[in-house]
N, C-alpha and C. Protein backbone atom coordinates (compact mmCIF):
# COMPACT_ATOMS: atom_id res chain seq x y z
N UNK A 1 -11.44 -8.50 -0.02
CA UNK A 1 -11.14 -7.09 -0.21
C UNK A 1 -10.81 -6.85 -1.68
N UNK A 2 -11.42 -5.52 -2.30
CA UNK A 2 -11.20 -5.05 -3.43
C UNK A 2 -10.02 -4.22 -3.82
N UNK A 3 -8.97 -4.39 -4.55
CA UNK A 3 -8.03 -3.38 -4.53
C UNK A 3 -7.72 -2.88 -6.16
N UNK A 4 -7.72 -1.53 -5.85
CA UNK A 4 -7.88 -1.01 -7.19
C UNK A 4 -6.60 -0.39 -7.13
N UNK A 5 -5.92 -0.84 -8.14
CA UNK A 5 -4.53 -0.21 -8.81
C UNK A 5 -4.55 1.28 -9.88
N UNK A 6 -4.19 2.03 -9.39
CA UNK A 6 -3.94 3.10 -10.19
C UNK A 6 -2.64 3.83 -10.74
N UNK A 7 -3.09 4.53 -12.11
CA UNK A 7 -1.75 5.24 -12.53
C UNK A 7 -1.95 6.00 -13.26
N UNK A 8 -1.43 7.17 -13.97
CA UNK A 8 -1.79 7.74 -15.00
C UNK A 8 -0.80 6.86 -16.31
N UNK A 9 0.01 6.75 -15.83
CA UNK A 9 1.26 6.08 -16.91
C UNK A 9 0.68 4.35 -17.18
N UNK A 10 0.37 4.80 -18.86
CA UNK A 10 0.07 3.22 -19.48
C UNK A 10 1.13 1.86 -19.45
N UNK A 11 2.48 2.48 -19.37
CA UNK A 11 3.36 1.50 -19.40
C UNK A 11 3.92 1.02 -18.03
N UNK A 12 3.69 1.51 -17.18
CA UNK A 12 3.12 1.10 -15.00
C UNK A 12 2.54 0.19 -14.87
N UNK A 13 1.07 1.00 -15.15
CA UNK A 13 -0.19 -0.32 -15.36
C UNK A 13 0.01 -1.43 -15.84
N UNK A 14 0.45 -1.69 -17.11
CA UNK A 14 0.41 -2.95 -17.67
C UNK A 14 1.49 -4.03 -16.65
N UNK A 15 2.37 -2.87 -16.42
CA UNK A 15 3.40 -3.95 -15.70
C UNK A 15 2.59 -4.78 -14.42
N UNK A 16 1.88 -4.33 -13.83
CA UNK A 16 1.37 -4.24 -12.17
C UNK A 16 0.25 -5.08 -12.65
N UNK A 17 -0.96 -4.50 -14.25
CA UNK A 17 -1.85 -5.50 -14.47
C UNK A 17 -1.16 -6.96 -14.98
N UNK A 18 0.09 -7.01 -15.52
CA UNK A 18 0.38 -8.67 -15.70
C UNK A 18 0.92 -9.32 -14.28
N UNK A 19 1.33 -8.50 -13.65
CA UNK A 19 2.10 -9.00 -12.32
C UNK A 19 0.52 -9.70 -11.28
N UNK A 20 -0.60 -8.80 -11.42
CA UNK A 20 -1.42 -9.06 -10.69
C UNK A 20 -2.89 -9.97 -11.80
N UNK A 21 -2.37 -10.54 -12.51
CA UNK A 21 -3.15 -11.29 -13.88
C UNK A 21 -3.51 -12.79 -12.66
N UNK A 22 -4.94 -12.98 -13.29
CA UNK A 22 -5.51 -13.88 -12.95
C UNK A 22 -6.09 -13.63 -11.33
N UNK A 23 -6.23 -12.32 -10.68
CA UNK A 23 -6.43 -12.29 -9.55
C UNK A 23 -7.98 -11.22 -9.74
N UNK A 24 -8.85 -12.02 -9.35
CA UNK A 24 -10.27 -11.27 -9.42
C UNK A 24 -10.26 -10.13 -8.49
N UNK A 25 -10.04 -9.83 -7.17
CA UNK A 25 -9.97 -8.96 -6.31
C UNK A 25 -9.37 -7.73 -6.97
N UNK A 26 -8.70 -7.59 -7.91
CA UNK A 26 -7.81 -6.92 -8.62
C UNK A 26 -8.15 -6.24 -9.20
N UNK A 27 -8.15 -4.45 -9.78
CA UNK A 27 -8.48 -4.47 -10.72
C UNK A 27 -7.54 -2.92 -11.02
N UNK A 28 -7.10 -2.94 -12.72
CA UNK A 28 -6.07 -1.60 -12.61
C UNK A 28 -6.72 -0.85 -13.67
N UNK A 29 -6.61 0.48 -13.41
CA UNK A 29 -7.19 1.86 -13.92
C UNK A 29 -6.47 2.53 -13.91
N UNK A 30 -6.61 2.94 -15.38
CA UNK A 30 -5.89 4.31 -15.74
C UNK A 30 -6.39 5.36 -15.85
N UNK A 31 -5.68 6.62 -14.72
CA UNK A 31 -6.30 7.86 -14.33
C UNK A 31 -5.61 7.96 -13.28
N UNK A 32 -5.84 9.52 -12.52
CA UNK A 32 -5.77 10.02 -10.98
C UNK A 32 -5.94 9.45 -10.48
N UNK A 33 -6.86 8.83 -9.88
CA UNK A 33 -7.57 8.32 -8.91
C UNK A 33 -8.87 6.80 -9.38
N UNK A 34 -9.15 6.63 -8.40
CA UNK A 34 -10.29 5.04 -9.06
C UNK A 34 -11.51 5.95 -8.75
N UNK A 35 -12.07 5.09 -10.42
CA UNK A 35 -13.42 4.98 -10.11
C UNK A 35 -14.56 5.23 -9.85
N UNK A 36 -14.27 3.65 -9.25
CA UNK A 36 -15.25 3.39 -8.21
C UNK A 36 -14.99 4.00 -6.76
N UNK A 37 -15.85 3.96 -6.13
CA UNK A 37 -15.80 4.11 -4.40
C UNK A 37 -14.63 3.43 -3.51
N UNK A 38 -13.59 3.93 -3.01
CA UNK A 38 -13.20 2.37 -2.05
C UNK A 38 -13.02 3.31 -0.41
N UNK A 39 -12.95 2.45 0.41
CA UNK A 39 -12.99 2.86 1.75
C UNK A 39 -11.53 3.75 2.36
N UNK A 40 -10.67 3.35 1.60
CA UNK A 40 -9.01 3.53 1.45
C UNK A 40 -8.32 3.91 0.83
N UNK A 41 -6.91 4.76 1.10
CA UNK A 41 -6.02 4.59 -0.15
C UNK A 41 -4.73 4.69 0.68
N UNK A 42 -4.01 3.70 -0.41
CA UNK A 42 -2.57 3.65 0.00
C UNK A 42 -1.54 4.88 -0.16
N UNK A 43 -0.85 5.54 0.74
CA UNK A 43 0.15 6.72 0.54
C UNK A 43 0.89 6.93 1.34
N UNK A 44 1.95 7.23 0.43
CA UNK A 44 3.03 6.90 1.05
C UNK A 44 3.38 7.90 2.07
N UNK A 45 4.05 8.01 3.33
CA UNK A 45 4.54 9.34 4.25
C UNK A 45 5.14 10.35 3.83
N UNK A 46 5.50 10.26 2.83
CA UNK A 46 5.82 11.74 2.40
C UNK A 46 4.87 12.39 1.69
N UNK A 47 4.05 12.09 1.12
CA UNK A 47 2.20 12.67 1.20
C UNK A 47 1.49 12.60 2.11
N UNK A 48 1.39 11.87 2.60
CA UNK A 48 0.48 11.90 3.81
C UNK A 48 -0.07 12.48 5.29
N UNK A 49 2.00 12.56 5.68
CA UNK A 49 1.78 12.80 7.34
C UNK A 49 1.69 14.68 7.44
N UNK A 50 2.13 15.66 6.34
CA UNK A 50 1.72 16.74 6.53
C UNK A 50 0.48 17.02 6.23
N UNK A 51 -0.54 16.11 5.43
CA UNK A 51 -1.63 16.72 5.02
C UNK A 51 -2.96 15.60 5.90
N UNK A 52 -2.34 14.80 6.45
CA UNK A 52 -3.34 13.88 7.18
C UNK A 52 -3.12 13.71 8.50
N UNK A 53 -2.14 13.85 9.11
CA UNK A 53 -1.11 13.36 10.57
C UNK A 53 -0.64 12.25 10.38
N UNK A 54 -0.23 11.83 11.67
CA UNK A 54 0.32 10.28 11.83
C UNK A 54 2.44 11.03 11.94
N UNK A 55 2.56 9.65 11.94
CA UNK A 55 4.42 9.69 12.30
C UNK A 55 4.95 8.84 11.52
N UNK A 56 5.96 9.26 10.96
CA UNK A 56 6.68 7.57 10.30
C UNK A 56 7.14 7.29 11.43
N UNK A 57 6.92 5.39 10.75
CA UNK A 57 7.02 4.46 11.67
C UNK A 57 7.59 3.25 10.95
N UNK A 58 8.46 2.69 11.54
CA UNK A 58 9.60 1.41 11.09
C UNK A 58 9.20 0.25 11.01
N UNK A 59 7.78 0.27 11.71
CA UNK A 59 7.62 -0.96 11.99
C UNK A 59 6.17 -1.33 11.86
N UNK A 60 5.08 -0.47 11.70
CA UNK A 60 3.43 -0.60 11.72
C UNK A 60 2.85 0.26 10.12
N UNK A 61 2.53 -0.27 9.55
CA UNK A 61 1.29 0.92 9.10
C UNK A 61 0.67 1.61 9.96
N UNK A 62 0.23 3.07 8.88
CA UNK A 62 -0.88 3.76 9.90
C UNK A 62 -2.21 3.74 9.36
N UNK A 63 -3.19 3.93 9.98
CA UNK A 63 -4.32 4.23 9.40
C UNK A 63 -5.06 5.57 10.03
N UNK A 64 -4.80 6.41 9.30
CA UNK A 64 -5.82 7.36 9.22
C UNK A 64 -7.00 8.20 9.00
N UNK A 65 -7.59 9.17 9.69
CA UNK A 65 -8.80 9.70 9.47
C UNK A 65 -8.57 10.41 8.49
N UNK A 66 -9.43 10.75 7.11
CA UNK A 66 -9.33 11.84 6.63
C UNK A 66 -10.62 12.61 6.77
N UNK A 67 -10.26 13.77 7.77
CA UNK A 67 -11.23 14.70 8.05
C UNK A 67 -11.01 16.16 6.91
N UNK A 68 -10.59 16.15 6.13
CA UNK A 68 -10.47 17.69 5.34
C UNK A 68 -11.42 17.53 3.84
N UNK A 69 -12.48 16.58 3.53
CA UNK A 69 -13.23 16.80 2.87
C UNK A 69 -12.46 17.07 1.52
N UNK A 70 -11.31 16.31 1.02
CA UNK A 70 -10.76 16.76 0.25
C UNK A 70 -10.97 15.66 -1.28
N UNK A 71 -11.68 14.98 -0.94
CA UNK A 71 -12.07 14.05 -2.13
C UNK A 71 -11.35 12.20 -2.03
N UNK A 72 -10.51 12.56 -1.31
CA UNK A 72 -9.98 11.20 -0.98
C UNK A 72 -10.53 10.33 -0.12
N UNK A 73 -10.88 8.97 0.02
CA UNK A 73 -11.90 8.65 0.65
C UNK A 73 -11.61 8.90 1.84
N UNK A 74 -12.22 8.26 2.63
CA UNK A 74 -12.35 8.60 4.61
C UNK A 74 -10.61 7.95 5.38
N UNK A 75 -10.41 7.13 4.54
CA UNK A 75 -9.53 6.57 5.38
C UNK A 75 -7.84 6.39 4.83
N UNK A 76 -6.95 6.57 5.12
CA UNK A 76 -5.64 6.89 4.55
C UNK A 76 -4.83 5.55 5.08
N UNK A 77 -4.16 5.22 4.44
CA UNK A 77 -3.27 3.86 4.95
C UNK A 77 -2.02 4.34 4.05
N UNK A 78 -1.31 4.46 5.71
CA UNK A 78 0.03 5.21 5.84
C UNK A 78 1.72 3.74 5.38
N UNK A 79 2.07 3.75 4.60
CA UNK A 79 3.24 1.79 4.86
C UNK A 79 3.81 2.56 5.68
N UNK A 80 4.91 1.46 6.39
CA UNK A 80 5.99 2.42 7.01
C UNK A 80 7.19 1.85 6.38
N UNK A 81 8.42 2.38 6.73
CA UNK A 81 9.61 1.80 6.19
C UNK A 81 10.39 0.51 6.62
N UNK A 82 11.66 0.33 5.83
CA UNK A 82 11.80 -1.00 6.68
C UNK A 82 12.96 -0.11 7.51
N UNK A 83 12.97 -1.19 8.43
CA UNK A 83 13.66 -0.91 9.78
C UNK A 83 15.08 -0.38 9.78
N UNK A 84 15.58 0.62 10.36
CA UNK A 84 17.03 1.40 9.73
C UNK A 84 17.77 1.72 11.29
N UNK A 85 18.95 1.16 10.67
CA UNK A 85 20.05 1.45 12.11
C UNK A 85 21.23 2.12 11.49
N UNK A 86 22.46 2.17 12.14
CA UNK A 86 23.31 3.03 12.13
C UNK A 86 24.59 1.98 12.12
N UNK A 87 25.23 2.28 10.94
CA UNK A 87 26.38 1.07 10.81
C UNK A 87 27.65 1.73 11.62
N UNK A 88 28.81 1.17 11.40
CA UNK A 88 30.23 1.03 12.35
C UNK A 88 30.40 3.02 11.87
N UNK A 89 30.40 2.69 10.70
CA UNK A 89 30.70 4.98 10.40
C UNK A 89 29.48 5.68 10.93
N UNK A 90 28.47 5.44 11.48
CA UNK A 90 27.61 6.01 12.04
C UNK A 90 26.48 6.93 10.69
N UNK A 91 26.29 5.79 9.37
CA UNK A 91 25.10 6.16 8.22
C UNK A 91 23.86 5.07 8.46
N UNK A 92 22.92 6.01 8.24
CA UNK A 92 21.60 5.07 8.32
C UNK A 92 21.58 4.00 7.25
N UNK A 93 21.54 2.64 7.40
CA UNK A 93 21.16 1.59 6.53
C UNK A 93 20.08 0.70 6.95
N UNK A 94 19.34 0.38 5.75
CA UNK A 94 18.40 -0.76 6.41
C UNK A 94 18.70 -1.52 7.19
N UNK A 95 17.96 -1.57 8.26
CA UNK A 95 18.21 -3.07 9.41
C UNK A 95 18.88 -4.40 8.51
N UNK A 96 19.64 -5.09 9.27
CA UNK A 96 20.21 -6.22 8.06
C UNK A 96 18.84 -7.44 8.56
N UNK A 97 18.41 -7.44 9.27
CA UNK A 97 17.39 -8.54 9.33
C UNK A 97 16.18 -8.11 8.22
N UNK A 98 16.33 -6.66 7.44
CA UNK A 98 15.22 -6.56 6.81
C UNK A 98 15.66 -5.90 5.23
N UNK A 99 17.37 -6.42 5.24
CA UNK A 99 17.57 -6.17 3.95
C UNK A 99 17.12 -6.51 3.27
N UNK A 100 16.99 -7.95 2.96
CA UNK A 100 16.57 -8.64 1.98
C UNK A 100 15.10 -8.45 1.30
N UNK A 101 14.30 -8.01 2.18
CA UNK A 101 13.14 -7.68 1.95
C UNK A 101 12.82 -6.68 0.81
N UNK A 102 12.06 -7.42 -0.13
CA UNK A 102 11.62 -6.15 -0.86
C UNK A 102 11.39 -4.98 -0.24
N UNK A 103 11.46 -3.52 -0.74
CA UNK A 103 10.80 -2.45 0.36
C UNK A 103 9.30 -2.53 -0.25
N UNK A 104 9.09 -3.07 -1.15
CA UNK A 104 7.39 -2.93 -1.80
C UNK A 104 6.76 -4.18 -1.26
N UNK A 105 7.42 -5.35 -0.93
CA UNK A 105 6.88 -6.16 -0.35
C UNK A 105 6.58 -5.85 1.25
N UNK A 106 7.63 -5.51 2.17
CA UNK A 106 7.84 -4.91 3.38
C UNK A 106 6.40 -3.93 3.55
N UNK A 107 6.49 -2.98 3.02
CA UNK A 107 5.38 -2.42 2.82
C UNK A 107 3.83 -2.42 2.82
N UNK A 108 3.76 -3.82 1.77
CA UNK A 108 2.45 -4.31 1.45
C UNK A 108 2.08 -4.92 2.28
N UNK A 109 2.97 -5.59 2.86
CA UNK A 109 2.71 -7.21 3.80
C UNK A 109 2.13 -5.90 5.47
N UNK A 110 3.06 -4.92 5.58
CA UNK A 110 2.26 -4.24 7.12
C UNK A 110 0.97 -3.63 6.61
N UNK A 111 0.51 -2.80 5.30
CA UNK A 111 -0.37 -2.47 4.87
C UNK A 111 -1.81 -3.50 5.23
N UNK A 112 -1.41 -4.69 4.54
CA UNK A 112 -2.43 -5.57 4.91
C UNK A 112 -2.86 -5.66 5.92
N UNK A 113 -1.62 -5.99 6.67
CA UNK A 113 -1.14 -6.71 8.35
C UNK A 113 -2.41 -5.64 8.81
N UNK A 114 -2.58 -4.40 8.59
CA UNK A 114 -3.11 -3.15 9.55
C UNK A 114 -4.77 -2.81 9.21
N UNK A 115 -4.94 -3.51 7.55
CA UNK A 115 -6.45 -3.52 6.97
C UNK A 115 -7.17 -4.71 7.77
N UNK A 116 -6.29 -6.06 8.26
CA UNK A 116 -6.56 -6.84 8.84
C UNK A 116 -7.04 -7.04 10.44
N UNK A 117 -6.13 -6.04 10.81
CA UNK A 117 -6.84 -5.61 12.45
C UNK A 117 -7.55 -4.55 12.41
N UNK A 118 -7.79 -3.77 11.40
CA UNK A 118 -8.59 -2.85 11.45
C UNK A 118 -10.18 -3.45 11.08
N UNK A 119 -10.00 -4.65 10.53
CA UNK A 119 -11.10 -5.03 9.86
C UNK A 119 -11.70 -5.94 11.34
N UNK A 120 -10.93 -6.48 12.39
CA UNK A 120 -11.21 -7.45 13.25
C UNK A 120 -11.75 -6.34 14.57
N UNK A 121 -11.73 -5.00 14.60
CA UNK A 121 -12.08 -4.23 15.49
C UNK A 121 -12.99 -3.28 15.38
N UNK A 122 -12.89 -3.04 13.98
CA UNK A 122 -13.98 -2.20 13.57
C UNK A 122 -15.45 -2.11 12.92
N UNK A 123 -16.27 -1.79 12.99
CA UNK A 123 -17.86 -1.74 13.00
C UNK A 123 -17.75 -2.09 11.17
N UNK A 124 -17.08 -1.00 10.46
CA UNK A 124 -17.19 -0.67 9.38
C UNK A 124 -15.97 -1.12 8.99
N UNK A 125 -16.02 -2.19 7.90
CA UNK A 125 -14.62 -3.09 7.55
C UNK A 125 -14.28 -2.18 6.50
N UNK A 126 -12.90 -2.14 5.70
CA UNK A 126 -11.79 -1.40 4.73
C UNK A 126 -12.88 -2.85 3.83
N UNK A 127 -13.33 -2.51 2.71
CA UNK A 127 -13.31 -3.67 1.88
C UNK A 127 -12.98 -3.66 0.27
N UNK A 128 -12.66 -2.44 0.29
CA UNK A 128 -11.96 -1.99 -0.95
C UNK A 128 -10.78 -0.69 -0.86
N UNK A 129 -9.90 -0.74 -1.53
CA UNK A 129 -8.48 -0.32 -1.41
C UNK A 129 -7.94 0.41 -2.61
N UNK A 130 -7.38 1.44 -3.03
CA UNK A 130 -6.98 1.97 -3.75
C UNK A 130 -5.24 2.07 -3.48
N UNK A 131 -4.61 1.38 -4.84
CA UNK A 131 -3.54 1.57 -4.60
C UNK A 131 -2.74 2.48 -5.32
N UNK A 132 -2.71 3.89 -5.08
CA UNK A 132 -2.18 4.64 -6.32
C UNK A 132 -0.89 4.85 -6.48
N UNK A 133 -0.45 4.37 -7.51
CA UNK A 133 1.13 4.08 -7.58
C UNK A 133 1.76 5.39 -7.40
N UNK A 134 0.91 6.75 -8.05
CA UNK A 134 2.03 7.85 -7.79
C UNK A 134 1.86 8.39 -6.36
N UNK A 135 0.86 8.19 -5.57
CA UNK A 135 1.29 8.33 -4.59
C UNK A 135 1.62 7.54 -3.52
N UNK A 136 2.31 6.67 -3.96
CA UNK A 136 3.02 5.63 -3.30
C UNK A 136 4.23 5.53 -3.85
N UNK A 137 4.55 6.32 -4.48
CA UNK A 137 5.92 6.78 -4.83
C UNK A 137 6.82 5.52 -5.77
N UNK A 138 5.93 4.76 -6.50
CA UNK A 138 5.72 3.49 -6.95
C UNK A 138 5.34 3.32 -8.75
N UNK A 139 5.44 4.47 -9.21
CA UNK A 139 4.95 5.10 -10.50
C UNK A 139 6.30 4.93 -11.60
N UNK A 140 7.17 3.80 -11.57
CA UNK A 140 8.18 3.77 -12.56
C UNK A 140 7.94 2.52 -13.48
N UNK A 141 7.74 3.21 -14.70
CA UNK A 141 7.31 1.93 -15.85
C UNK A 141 8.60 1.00 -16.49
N UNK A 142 10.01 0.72 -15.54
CA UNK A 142 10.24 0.41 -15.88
C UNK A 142 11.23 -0.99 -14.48
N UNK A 143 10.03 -0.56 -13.69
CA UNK A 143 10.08 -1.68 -12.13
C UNK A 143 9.18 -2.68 -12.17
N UNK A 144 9.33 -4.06 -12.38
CA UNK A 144 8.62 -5.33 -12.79
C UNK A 144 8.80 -5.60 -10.93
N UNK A 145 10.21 -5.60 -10.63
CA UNK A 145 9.99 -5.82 -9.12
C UNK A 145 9.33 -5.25 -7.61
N UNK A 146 8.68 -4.32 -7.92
CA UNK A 146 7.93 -3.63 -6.85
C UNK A 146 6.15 -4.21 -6.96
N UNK A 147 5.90 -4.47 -8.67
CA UNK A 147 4.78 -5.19 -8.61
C UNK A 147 4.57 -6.53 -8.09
N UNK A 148 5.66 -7.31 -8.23
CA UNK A 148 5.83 -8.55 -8.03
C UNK A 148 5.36 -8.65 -6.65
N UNK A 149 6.64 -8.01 -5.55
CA UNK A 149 6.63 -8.20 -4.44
C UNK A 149 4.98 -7.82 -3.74
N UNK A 150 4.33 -6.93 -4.65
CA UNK A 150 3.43 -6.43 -3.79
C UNK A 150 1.86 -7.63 -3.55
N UNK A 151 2.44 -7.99 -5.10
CA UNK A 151 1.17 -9.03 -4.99
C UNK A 151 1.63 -10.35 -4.33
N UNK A 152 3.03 -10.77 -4.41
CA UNK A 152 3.27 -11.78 -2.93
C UNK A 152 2.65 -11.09 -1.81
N UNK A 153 2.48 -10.14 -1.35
CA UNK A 153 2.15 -9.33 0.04
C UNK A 153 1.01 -10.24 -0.07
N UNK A 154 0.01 -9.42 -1.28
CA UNK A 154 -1.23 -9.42 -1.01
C UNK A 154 -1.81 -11.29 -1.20
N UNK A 155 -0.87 -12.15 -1.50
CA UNK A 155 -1.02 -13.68 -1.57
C UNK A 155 -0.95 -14.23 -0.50
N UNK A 156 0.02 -13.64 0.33
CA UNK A 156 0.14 -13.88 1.48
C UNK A 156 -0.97 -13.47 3.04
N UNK A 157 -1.60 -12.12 2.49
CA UNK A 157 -2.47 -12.36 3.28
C UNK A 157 -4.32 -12.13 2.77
N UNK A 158 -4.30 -12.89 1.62
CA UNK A 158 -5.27 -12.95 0.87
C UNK A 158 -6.36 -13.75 1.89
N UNK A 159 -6.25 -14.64 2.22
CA UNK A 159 -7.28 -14.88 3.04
C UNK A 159 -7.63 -14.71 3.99
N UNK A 160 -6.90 -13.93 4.67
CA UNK A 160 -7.43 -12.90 5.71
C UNK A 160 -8.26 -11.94 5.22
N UNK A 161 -7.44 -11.19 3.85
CA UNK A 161 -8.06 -10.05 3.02
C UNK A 161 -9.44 -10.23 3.21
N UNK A 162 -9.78 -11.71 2.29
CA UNK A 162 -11.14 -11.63 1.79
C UNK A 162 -12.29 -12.54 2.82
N UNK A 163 -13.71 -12.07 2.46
CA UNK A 163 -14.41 -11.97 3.21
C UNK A 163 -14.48 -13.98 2.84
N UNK A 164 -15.10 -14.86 4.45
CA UNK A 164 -15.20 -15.62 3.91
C UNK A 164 -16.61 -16.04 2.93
N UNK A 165 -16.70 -17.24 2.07
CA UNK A 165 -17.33 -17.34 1.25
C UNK A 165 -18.26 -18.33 1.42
């Protein structure tokens, strides 16, 4: 799988292109949007679920149709959050089994998790990916750790990702 990193902000990119250095599948662009063609794009639920459907969800990615002809490719890939309960004063905090977790890693790792069964069921595989940092709410040039975690995600399920050879 192809995944194209996007941003408008030069000092983002560079962070996300050294974090993701030496990885061919990879590739980061500066602009709106990529490109090239890809089957996907990553966004986050607070873009997404009023203008595409779907529900946040704690525990799955979504993948969606995009039927509104609006320039974004066909298919929307929704992360979901990490898992949130209600402590002894009764405030929402992350699940403690999923504190530790990066939320950009958390994220990436169900993202995949969902390109991966989507790819094992469907006619027409995801084989390229757009990851646009601003709408993934992921657009701060001065977070080394959200790139990091994301490309552990994508190390982790890199060979599932890619097609075999």
């Amino acid at each position: 799988m192809r995944l194209v990193i996007t941003s408008q902000k030069t000092d983002t990119l560079d962070r996300w292109q050294r974090a993701f250095e030496g990885c061919a599948e990879v590739t980061c662009r500066r602009g709106p949007r990529a490109e090239t063609p890809v089957d996907a794009v990553l966004m986050a639920g607070l873009f997404a679920h009023e203008r595409y459907g779907g529900r946040p969800s704690f525990s799955e990615a979504e993948i969606l149709q995009n039927r509104r002809g609006d320039g974004c490719p066909d298919l929307v890939i929704v992360p979901p959050t990490r898992p949130m309960a209600k402590d002894s004063d009764g405030n929402w905090k992350v699940h403690t089994d999923y504190a530790d977790i990066h939320p950009a890693r958390f994220a990436a790792s169900r993202c995949f998790q969902a390109i991966v069964e989507w790819n094992s069921t469907q006619e027409v595989p995801i084989s390229a990916v757009e990851l646009n940092l601003g709408l993934m709410n992921m657009d701060n040039p001065v977070d080394d750790s959200s790139a990091r975690a994301f490309r552990d995600a994508f190390e982790e399920h890199r060979e599932r990702l890619l097609p075999e050879r």
